[in-house]
Protein backbone atom coordinates (compact mmCIF):
# COMPACT_ATOMS: atom_id res chain seq x y z
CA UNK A 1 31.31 -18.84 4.96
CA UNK A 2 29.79 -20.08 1.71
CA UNK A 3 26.44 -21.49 1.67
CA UNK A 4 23.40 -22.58 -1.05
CA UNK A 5 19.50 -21.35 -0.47
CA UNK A 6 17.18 -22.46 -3.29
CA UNK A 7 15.08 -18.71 -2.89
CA UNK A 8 16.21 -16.15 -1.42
CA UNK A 9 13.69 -13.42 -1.20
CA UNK A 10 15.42 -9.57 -0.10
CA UNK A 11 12.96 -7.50 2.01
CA UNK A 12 10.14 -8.59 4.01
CA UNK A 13 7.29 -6.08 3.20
CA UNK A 14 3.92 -7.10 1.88
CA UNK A 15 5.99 -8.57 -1.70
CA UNK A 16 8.26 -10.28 -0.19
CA UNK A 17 6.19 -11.77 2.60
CA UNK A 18 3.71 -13.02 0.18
CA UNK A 19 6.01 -14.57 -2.09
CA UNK A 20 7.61 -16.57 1.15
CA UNK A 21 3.85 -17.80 1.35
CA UNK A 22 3.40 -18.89 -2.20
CA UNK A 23 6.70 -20.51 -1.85
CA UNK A 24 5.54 -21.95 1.25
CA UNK A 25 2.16 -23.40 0.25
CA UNK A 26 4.70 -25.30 -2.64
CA UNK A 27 6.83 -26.85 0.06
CA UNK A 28 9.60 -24.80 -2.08
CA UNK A 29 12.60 -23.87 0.42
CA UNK A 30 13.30 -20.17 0.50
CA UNK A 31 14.80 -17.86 2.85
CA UNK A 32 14.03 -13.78 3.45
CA UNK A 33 16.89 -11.20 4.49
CA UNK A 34 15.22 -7.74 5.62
CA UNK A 35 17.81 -5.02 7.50
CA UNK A 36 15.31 -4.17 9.51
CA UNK A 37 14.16 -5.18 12.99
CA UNK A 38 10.71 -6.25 12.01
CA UNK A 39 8.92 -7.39 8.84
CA UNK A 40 6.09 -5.32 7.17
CA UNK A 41 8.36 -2.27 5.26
CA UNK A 42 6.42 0.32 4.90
CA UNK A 43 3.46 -0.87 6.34
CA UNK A 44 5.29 0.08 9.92
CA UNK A 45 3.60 0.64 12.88
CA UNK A 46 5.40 1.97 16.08
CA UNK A 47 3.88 1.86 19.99
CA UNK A 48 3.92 4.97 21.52
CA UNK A 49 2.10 4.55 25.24
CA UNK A 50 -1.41 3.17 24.65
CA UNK A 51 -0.90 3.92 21.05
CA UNK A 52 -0.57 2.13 18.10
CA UNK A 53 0.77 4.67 15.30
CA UNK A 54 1.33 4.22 11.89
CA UNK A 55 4.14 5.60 9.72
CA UNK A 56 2.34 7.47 7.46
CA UNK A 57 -1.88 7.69 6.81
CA UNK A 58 -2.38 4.13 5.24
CA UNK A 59 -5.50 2.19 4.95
CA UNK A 60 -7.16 -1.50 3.83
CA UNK A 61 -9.74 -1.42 1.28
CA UNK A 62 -11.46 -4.53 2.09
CA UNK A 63 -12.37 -5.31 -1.76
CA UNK A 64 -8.80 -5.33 -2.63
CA UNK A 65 -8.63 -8.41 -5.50
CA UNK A 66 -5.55 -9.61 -4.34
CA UNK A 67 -7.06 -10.39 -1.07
CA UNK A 68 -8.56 -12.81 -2.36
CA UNK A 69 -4.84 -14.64 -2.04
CA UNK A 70 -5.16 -14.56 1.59
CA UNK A 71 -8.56 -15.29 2.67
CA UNK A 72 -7.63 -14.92 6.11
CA UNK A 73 -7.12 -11.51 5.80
CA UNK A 74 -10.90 -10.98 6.42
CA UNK A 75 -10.43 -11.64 10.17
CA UNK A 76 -8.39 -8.65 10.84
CA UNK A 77 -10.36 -6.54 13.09
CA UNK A 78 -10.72 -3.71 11.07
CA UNK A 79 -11.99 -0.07 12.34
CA UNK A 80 -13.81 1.04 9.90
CA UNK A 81 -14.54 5.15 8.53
CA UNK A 82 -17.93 6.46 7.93
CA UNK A 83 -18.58 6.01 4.12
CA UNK A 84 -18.40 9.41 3.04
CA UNK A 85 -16.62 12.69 3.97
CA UNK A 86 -16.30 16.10 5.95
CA UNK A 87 -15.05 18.92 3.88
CA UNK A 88 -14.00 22.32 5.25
CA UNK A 89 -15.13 25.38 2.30
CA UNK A 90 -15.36 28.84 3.79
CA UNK A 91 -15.04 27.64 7.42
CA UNK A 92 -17.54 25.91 7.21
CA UNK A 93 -17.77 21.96 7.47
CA UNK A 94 -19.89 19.60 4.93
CA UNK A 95 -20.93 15.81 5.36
CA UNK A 96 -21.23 14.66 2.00
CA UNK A 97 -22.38 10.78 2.10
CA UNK A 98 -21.19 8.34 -0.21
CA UNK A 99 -23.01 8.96 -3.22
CA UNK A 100 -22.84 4.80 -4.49
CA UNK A 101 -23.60 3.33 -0.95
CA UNK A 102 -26.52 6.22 -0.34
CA UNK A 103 -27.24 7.98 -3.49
CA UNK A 104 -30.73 8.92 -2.01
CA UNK A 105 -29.06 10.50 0.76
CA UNK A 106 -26.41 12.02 -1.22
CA UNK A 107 -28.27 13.53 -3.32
CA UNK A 108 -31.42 14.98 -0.79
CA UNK A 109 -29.03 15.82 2.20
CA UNK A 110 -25.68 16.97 0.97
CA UNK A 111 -25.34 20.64 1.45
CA UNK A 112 -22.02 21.65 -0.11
CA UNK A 113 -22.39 24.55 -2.20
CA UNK A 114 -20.30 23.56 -4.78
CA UNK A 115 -21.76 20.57 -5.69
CA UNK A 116 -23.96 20.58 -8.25
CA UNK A 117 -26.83 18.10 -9.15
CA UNK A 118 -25.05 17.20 -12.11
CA UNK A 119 -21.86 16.70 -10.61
CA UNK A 120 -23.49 14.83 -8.47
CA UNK A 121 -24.79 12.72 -10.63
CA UNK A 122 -22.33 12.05 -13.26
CA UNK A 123 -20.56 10.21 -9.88
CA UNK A 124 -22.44 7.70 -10.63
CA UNK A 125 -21.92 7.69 -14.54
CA UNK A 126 -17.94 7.75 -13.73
CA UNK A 127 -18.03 4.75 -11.01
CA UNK A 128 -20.19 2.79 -14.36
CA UNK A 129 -17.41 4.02 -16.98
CA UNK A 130 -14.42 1.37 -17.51
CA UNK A 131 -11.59 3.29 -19.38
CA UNK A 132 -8.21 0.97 -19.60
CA UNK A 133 -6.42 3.89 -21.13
CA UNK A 134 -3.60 3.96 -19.15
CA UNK A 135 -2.04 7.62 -21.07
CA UNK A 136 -5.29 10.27 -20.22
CA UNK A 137 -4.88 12.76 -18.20
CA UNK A 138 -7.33 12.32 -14.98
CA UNK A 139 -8.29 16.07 -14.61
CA UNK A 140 -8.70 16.51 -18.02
CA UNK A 141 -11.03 13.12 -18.47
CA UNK A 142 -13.32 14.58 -15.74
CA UNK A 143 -13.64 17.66 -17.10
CA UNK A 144 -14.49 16.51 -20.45
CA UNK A 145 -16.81 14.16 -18.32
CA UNK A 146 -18.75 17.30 -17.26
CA UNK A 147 -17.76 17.54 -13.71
CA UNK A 148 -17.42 21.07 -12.85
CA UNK A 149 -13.65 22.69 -12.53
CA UNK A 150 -15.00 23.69 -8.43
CA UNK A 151 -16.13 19.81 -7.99
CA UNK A 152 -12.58 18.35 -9.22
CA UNK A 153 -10.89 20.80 -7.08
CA UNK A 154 -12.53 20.44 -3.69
CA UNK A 155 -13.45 16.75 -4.13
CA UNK A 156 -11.10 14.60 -6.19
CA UNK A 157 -7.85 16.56 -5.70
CA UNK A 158 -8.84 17.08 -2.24
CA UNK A 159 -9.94 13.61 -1.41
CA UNK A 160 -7.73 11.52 -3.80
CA UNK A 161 -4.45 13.62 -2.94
CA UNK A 162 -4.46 11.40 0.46
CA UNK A 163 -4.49 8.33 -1.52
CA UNK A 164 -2.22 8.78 -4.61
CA UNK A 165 0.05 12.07 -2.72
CA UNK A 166 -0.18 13.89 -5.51
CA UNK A 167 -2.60 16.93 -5.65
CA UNK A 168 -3.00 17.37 -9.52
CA UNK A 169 -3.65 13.42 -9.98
CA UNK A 170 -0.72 13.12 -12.22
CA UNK A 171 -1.26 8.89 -12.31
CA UNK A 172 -3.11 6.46 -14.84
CA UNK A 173 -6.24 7.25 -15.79
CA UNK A 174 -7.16 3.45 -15.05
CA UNK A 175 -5.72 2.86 -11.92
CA UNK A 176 -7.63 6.20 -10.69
CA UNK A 177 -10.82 4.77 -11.93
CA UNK A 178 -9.93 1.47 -10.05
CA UNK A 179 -9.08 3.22 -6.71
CA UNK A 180 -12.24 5.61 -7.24
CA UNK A 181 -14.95 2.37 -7.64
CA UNK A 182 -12.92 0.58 -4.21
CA UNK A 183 -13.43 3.62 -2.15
CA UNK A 184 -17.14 3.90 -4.23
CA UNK A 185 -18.21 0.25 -3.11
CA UNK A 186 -15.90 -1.32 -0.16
CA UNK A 187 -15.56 -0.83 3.63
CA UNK A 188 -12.40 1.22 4.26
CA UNK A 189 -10.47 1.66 7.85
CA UNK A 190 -7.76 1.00 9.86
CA UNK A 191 -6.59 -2.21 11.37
CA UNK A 192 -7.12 -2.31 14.97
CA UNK A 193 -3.58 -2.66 16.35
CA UNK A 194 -2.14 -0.74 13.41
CA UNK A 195 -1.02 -1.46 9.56
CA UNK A 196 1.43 -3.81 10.06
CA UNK A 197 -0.94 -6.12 11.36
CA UNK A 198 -1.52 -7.41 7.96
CA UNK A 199 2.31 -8.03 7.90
CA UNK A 200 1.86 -10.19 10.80
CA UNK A 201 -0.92 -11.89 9.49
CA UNK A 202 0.55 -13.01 6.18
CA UNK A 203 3.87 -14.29 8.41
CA UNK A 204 1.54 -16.36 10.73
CA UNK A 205 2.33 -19.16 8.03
CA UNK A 206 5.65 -18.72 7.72
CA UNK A 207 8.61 -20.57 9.74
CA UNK A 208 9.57 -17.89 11.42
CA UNK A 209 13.25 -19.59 11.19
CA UNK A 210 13.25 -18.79 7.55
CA UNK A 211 13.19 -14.94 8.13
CA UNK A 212 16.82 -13.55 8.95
CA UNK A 213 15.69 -9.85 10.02
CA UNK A 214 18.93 -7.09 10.97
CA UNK A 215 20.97 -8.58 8.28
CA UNK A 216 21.35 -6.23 5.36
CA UNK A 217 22.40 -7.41 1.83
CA UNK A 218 26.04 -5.90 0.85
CA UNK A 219 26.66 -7.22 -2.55
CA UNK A 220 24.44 -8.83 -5.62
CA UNK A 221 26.39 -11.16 -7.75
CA UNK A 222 25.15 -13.19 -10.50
CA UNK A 223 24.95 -16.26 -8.56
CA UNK A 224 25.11 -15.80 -5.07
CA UNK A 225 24.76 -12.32 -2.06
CA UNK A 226 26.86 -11.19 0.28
CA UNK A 227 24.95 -10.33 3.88
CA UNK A 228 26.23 -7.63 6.48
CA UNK A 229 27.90 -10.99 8.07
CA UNK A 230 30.00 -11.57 5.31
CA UNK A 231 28.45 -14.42 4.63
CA UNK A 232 28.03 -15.54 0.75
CA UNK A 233 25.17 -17.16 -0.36
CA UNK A 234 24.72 -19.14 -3.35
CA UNK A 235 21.62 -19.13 -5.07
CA UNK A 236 18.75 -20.56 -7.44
CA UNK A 237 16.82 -18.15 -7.95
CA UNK A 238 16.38 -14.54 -6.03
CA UNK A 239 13.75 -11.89 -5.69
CA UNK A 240 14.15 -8.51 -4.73
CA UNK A 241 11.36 -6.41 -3.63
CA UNK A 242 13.00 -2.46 -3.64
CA UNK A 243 14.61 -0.99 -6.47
CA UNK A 244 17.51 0.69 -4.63
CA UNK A 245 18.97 -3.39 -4.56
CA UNK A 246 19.86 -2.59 -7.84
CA UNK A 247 22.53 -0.23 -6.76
CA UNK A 248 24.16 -3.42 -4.93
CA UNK A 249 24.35 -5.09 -7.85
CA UNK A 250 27.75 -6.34 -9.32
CA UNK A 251 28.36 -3.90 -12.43
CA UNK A 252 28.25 -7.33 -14.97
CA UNK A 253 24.82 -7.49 -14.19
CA UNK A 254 23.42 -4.13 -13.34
CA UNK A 255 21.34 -2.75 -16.32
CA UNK A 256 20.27 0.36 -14.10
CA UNK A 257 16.27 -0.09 -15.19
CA UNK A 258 15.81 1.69 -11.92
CA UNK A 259 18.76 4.41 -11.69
CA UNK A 260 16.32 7.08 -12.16
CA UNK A 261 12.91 5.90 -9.81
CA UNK A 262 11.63 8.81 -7.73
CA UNK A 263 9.47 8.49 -4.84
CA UNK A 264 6.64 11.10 -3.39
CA UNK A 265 7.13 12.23 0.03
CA UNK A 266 3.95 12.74 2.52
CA UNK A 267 4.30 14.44 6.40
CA UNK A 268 2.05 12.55 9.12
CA UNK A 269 1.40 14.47 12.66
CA UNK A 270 -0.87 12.98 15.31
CA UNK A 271 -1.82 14.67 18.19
CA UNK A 272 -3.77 14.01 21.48
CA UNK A 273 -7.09 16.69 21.17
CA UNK A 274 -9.62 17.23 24.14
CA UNK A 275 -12.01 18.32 21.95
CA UNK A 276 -16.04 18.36 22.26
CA UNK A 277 -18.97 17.72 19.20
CA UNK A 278 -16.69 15.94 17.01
CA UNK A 279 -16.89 13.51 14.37
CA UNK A 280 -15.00 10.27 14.74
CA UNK A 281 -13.81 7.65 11.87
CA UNK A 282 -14.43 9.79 9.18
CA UNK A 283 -12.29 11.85 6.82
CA UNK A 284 -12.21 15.21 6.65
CA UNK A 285 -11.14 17.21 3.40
CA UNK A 286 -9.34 20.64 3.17
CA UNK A 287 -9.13 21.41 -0.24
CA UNK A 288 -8.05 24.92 0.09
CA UNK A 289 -5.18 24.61 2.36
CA UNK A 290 -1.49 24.26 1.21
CA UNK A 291 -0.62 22.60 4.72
CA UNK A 292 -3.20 19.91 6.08
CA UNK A 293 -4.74 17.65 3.42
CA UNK A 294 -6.95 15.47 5.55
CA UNK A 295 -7.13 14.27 8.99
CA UNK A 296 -9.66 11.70 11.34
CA UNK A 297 -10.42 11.70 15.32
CA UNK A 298 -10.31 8.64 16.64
CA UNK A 299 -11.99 8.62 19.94
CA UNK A 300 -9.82 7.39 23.16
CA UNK A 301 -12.17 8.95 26.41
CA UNK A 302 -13.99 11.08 26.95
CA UNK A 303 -13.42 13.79 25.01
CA UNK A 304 -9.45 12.43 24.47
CA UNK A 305 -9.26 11.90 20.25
CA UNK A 306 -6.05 10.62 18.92
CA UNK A 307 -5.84 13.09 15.55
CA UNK A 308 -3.88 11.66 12.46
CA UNK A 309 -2.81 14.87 10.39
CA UNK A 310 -1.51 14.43 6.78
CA UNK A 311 0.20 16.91 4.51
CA UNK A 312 2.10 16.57 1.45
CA UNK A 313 4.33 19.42 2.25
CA UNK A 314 4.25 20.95 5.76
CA UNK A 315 7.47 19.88 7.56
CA UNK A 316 6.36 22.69 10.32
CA UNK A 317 4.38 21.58 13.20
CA UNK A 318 3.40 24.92 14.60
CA UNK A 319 1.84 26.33 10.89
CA UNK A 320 -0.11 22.24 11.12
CA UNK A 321 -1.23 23.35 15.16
CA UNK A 322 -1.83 26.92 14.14
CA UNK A 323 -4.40 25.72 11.04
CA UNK A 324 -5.67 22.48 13.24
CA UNK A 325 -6.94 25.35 15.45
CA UNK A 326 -7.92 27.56 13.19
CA UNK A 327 -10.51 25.01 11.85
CA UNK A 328 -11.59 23.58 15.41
CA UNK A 329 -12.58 26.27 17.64
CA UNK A 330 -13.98 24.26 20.63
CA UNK A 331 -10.26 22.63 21.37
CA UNK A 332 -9.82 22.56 25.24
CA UNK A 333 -6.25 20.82 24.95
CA UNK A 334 -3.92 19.63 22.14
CA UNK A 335 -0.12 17.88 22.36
CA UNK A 336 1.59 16.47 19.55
CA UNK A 337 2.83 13.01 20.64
CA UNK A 338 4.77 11.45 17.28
CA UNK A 339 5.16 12.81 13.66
CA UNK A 340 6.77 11.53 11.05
CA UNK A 341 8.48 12.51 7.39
CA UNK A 342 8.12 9.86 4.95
CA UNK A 343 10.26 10.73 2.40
CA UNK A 344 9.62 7.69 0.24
CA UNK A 345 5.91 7.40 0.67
CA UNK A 346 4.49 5.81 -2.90
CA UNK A 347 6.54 5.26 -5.76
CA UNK A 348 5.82 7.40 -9.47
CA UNK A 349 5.01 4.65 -11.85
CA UNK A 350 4.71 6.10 -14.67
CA UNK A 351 7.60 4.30 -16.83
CA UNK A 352 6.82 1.09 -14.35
CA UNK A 353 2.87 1.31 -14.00
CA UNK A 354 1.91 -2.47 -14.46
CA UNK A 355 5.09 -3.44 -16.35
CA UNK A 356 4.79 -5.01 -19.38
CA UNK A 357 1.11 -6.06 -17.87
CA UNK A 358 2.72 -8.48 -15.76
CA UNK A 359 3.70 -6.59 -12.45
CA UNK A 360 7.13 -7.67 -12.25
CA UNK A 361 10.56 -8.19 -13.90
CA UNK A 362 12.60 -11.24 -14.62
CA UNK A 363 16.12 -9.34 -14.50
CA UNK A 364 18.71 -11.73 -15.42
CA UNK A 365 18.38 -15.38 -15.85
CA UNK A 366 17.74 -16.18 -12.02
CA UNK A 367 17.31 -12.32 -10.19
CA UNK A 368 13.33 -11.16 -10.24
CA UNK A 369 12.20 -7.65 -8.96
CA UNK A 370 8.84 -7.38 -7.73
CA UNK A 371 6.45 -4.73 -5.44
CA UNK A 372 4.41 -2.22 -5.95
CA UNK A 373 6.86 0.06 -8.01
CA UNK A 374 5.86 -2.70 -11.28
CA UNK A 375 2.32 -2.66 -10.52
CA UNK A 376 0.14 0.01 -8.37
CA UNK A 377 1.51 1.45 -5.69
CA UNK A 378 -0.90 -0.24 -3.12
CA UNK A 379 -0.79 -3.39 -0.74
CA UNK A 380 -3.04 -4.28 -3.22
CA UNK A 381 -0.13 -3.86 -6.53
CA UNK A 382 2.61 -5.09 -3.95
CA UNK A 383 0.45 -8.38 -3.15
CA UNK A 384 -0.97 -8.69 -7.04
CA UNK A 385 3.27 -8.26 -7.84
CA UNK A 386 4.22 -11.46 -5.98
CA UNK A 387 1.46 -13.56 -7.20
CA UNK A 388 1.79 -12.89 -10.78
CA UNK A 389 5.99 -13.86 -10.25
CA UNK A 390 5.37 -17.00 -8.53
CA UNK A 391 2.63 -17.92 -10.77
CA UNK A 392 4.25 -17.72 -13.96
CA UNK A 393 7.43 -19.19 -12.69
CA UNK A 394 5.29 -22.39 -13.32
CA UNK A 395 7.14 -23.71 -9.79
């Protein structure tokens, strides 16, 4: 069966979501196709018991700009960390406060050895500097900075390797510096009810009627798609928020811009710990382990704390329980209740890192591509994607 849709928008993660709600604010008919069983895309979040889990270790930075979008988004109940950290260094743990939000007490009552008063300092100095350069090399601008090589290993690799999944900071020395001054100034947490309840937030507006979810795209042709029904839809314009649609495409059109996009890969484990004197809703850093990067408690009852375990490379659970233990003596009882392997966790964006400055790409005449791949590979760059399409489109 042959049919016409003004917009048809492929996947319904953040991008695609929040160009159905530009669209929709325009009274502009449009119509999203996702394969999957519910929207969000990777911001996924699956029930297990009295759990809500997320796929993967993924946050809200309240001061996101593109939130500004949505203003609604400020009434997700949000559970928020501690600002600052916990940092394991010789078996020993650290609080180190967050040295913009308390400099007084960063400076008087952080202990870590490591840290000197001049690194401690120039944290301020960086969160005032405002480098666009989008070609330096983070490590090397720090060090040249003054920071001490001890202080860029066991705080920004350690810390920052959660956020960008990539120990050695190999991204835009702007976007760092952009990432560095959220975490510096904004409340950061977890949504109550998981991640994807952003996803199904931003939908609230939509007619749910206009979202066709288990039907996967077959075939990209210049004017119309082919669904997993066989259906073939004409169209005016279409917008495609993952690169791997360019594979579908028919070979008249398909430039292959994105034939040779890689994706980092992250390992989350979370565990039910009986565990006594512990720290909730706060970070802690391991910045001299090869298997867990970070992890938080989040207290249940008791002394019951749900444990979220990253690691950018431990596939093992026992080595993860093994070190868990090794760093937490006072555990009574521990069971691992979900992990997960994300094998494409964040995008590298360094051919695509805010493309062209505009965050997305007009591929032919009526086919877009837009997400956080073109822009920064946040919910902020996915969000900041869509807008900048839909605005210049000039609909």
């Amino acid at each position: 069966m042959r049919k016409y849709i003004e917009n048809i928008i492929i996947g319904a993660g953040i991008s695609g979501l929040t160009i159905a709600r530009l669209l929709e604010e325009k009274k502009i008919p449009y119509l999203i196709f996702d394969s999957r069983s519910n929207i969000g895309g990777k911001l996924e979040t699956i029930k297990h018991g009295e759990y809500d889990l997320d796929v993967g270790f993924q946050i809200i930075i309240e001061d996101y700009p593109a939130f500004k979008i949505f203003p609604e988004i400020k009434n997700i109940k949000i559970k928020r960390f501690e600002s600052g950290f916990i940092i394991n260094k010789n078996k020993n743990f650290y609080k180190i406060l967050n040295p913009i939000k308390n400099p007084i007490g960063f400076l008087k009552n952080s202990s870590f050895p490591d840290f000197s008063i001049k690194d401690k300092l120039l944290l301020i100095v960086l969160f005032l500097k405002n480098e666009k350069s989008k070609n330096l090399n983070v490590v090397k601008y720090l060090t040249n900075l003054g920071f001490s090589k001890k202080f860029i290993n066991d705080f920004f690799k350690s810390f920052f390797q959660g956020v960008f999944l990539d120990k050695n900071l190999q991204i835009p020395l702007e976007y760092f510096l952009f990432i560095y001054k959220l975490f510096a100034k904004s409340n950061v947490g977890i949504p109550i009810g998981g991640i994807n309840s952003l996803a199904t937030l931003l939908s609230n507006k939509l007619n749910k009627n206009k979202i066709e979810l288990n039907n996967k795209i077959i075939k990209i042709n210049e004017n119309s798609i082919i669904d997993s029904k066989k259906n073939e839809i004409s169209f005016r314009r279409l917008f495609c928020t993952d690169p791997s649609l360019e594979s579908l495409m028919d070979d008249d059109i398909n430039v292959q811009i994105f034939k040779d996009i890689q994706y980092k890969k992250t390992f989350n484990y979370y565990l039910v710990v009986n565990i006594n004197n512990i720290s909730e809703n706060i970070i802690y850093l391991f910045p001299d382990s090869n298997i867990i990067s970070s992890l938080y408690f989040s207290k249940k009852n008791g002394d019951n704390y749900l444990v979220s375990i990253s690691s950018l490379n431990c596939d093992n659970y026992n080595d993860i329980k093994n070190e868990f233990i090794s760093y937490f003596k006072n555990v009574n009882s521990l069971e691992l209740i979900q992990s997960f392997n994300i094998k494409k966790a964040l995008p590298y964006i360094d051919k695509f890192y805010k493309f062209k400055n505009k965050s997305y790409i007009k591929y032919t005449n009526k086919i877009y591509f837009s997400g956080d791949f073109l822009s920064t590979p946040s919910i902020n760059g996915s969000i900041e994607s869509a807008d900048n399409l839909i605005e210049d489109l000039e609909l």
